[in-house]
Protein backbone atom coordinates (compact mmCIF):
# COMPACT_ATOMS: atom_id res chain seq x y z
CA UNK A 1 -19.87 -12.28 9.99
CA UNK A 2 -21.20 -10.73 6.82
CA UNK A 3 -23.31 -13.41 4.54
CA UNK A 4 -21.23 -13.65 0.66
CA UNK A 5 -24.58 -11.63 -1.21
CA UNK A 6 -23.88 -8.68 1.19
CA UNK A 7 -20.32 -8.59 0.64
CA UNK A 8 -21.21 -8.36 -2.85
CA UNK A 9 -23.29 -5.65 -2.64
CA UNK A 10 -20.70 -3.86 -0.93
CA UNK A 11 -18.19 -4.74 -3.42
CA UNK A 12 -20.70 -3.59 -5.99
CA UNK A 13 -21.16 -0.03 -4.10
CA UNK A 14 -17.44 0.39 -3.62
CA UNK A 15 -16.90 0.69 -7.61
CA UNK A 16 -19.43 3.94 -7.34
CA UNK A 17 -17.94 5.02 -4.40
CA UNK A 18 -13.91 5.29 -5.43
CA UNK A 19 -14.37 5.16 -9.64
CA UNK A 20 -15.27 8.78 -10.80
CA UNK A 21 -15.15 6.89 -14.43
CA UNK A 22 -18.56 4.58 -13.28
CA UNK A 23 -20.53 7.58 -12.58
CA UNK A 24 -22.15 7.40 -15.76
CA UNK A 25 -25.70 6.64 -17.23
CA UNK A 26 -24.70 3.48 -18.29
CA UNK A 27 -22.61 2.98 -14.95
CA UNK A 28 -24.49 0.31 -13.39
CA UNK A 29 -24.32 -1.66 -16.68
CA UNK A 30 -20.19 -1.04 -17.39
CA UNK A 31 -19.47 -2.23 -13.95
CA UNK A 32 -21.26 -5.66 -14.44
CA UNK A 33 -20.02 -6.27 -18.16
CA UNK A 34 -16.56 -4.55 -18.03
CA UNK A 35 -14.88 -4.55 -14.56
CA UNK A 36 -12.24 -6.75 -14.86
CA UNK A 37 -11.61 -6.03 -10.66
CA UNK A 38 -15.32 -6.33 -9.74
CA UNK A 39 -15.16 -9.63 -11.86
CA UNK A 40 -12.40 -11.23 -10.49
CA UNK A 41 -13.73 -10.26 -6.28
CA UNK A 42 -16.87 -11.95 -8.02
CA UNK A 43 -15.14 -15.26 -8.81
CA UNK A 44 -12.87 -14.97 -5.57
CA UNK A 45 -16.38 -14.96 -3.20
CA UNK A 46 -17.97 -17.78 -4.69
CA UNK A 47 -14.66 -20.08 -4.43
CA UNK A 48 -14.19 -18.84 -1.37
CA UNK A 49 -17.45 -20.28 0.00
CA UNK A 50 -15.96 -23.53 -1.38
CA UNK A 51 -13.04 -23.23 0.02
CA UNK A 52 -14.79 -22.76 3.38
CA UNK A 53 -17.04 -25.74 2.39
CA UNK A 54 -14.12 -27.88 1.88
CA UNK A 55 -14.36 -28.51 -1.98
CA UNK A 56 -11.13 -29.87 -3.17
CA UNK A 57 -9.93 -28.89 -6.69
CA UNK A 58 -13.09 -26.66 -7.86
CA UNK A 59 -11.95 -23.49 -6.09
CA UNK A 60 -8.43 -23.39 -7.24
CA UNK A 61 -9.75 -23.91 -10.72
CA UNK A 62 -12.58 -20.86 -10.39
CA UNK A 63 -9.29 -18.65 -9.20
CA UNK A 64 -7.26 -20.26 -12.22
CA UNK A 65 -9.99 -19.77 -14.89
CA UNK A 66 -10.28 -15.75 -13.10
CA UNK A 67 -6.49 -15.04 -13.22
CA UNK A 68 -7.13 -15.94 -17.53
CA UNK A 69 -9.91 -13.93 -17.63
CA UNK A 70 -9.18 -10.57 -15.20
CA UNK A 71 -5.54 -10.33 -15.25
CA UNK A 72 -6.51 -10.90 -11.32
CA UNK A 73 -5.22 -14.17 -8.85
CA UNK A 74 -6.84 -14.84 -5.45
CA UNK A 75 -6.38 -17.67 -3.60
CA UNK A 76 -10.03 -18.67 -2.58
CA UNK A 77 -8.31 -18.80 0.89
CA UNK A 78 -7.92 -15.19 1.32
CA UNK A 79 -10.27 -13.95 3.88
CA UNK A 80 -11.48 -10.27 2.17
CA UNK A 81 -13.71 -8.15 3.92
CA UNK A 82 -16.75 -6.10 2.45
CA UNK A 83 -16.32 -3.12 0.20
CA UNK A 84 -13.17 -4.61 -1.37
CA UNK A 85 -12.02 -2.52 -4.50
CA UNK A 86 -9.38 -3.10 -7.43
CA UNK A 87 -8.80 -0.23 -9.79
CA UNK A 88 -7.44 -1.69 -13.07
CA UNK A 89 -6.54 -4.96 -11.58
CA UNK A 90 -4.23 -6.54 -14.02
CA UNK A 91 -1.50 -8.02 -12.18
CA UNK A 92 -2.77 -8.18 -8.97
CA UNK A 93 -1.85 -11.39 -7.00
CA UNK A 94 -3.33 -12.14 -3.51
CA UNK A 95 -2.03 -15.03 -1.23
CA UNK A 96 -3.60 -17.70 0.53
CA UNK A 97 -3.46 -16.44 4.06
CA UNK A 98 -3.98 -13.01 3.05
CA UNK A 99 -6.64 -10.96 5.11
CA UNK A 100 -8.24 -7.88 4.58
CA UNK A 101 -10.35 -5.69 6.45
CA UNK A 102 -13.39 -3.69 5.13
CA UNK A 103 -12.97 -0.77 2.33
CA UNK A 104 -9.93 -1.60 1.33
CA UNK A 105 -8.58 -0.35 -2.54
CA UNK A 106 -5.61 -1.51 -3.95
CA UNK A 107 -4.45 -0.34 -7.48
CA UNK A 108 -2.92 -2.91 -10.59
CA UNK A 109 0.58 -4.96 -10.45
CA UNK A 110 -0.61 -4.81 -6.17
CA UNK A 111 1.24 -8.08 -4.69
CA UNK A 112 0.16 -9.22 -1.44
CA UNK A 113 2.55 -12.35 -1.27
CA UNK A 114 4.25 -14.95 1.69
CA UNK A 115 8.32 -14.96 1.92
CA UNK A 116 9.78 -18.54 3.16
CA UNK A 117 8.88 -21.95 2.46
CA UNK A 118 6.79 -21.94 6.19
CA UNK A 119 3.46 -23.20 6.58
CA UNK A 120 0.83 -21.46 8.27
CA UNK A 121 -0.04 -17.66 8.33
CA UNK A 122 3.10 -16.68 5.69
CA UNK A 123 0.95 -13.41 3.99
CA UNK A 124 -0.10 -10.29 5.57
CA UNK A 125 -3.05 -8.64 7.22
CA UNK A 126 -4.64 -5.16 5.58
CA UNK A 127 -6.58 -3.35 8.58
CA UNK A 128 -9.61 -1.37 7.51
CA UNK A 129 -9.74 1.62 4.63
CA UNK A 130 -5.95 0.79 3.10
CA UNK A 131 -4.64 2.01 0.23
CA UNK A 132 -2.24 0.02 -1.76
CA UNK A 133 -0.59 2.20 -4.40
CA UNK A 134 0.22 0.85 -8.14
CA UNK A 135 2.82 -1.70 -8.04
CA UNK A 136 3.25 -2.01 -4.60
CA UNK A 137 4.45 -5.27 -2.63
CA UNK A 138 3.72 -6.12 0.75
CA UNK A 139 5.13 -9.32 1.85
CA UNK A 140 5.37 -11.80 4.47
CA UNK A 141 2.97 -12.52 7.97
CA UNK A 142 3.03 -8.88 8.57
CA UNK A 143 0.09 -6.60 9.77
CA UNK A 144 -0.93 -2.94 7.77
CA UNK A 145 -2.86 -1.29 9.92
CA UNK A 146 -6.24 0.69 9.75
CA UNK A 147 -6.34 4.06 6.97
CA UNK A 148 -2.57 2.91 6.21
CA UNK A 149 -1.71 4.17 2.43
CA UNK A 150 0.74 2.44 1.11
CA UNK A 151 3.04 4.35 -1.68
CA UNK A 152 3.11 2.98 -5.48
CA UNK A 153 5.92 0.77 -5.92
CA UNK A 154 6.73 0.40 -2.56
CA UNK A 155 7.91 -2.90 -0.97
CA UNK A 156 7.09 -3.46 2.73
CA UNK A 157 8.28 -6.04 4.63
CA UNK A 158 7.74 -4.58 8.20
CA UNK A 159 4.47 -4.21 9.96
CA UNK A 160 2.69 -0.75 9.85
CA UNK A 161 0.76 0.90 12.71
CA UNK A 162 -2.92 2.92 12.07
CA UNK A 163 -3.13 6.40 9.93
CA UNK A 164 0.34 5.93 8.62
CA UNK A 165 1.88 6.73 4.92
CA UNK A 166 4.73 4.66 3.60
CA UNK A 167 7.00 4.87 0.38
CA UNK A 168 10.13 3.77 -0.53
CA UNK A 169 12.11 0.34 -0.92
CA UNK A 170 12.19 -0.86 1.86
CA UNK A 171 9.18 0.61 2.62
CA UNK A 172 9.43 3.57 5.51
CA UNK A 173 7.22 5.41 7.32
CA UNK A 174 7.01 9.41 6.47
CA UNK A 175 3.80 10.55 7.85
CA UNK A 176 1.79 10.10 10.88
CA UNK A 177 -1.97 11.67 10.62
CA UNK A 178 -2.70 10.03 14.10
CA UNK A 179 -6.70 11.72 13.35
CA UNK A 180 -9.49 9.73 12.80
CA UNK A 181 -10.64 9.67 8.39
CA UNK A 182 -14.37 9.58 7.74
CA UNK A 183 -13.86 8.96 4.08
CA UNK A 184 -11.23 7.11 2.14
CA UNK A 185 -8.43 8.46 1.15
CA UNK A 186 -7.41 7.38 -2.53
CA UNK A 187 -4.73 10.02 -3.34
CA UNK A 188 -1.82 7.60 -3.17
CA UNK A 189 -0.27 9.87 -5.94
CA UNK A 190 0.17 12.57 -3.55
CA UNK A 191 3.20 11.74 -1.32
CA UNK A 192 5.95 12.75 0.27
CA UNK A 193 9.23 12.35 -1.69
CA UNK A 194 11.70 10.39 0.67
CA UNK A 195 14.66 11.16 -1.47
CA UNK A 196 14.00 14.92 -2.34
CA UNK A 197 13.61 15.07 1.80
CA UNK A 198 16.61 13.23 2.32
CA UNK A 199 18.62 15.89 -0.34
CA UNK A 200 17.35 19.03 1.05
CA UNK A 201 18.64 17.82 5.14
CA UNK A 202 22.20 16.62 3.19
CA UNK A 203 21.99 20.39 2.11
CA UNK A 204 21.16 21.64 5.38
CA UNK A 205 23.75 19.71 6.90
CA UNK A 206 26.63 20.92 4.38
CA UNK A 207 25.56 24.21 4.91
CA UNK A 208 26.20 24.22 8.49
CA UNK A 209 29.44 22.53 7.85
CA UNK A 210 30.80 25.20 5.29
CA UNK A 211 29.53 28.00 8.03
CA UNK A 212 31.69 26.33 11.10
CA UNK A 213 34.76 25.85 8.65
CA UNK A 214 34.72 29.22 8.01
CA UNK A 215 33.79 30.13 11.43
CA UNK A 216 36.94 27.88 12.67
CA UNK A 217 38.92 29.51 9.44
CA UNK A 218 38.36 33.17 10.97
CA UNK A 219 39.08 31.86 14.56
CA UNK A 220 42.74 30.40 13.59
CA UNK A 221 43.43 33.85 11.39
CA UNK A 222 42.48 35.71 14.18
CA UNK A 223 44.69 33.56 16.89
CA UNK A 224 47.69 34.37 14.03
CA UNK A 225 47.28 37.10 14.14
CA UNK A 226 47.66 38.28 17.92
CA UNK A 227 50.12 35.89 17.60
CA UNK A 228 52.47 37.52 14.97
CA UNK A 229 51.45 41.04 17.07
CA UNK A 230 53.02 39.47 20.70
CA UNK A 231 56.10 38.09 18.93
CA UNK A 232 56.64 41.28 17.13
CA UNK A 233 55.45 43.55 20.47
């Protein structure tokens, strides 16, 4: 269990590690006064240690006063691991019994919400080294596995094992690494196109269709034909 000043220095490190735009001179500076993201994980760990303590009231309001200030809501229930990253947070909203894993980056208008009116675990569970493309929804007591990406503007609703991409609405599955990443993979931009697939295999298919009909056409001319040659024989 990693003490809150270590998962801030990771937090911290993560910014360098995933934003080419903070690899400046002033980079260490820019992060601390003008990261909305690094801000608002900033106000989520310290009312999450009251949360943890039991505080009633204050925590809610620190995640409140954040949301006004970042653009960002976490419950201070959310259990986020180390190295946690949002890129141009604005609209990001995180739910109570969320939980993340270590390195994890998810991109502005991100949703990581509960479905129902149930109590208990109702929001899901982000492995290690996810992606979470712009816009994208995951909802409901489901589990994302480790070095998932998950397509911008997606909407999953269905658990999702290791090393797997998903796009689409609902969400599906269309690519399978299945090898082990050493670094994170941020290139949520570069995916495959579900519905361009999808086109290109309706192609395919009428293709074939148009070959056997004429195939089938020939084959009934032909069967006329020695036909029309026995009748007249």
């Amino acid at each position: 269990m990693h003490n809150p000043l270590y998962r801030i220095f990771r937090d911290f490190k993560a910014v360098f590690e995933r934003d080419p735009a903070a690899r400046t001179p002033l980079g260490v500076l820019e992060v601390i006064l003008l990261y909305s993201g690094f801000h608002a994980v900033l106000f989520y760990r310290f009312a999450h240690v009251l949360h943890v303590l039991r505080i009633p009231f204050i925590p809610r309001l620190i995640s409140q006063i954040a949301r006004f200030l970042t653009g960002v809501e976490i419950h201070p229930g959310a259990k986020i691991g180390p190295g946690f990253f949002i890129d141009h947070g604005m609209g990001v909203v995180i739910g109570e019994t969320t939980e993340i894993g270590e390195n994890v980056t998810i991109y502005q208008g991100v949703t990581l919400g509960g479905t129902g009116k149930d109590r208990g675990k109702r929001h899901p569970t982000l492995g290690h080294n996810v992606v979470v493309g712009v816009g994208a929804k995951v909802l409901g007591n489901i589990k994302i596995g480790d070095h998932v990406k998950i397509g911008g503007g997606s909407v999953v609703v269905h658990s999702v094992p290791d090393h797997c991409t998903v796009v689409g609405v609902p969400a599906e599955i269309v690519r399978i690494d299945g090898k082990n990443l050493d670094a994170i993979d941020l290139d949520h931009g570069d995916l495959p196109d579900p519905v361009k697939e999808l086109k290109n295999r309706i192609r395919h298919l009428q293709k074939e269709v148009e070959q056997l009909e004429a195939y089938h056409k020939g084959a009934r001319n032909a069967q006329r034909s020695t036909d029309n040659e026995e009748k007249n024989g």
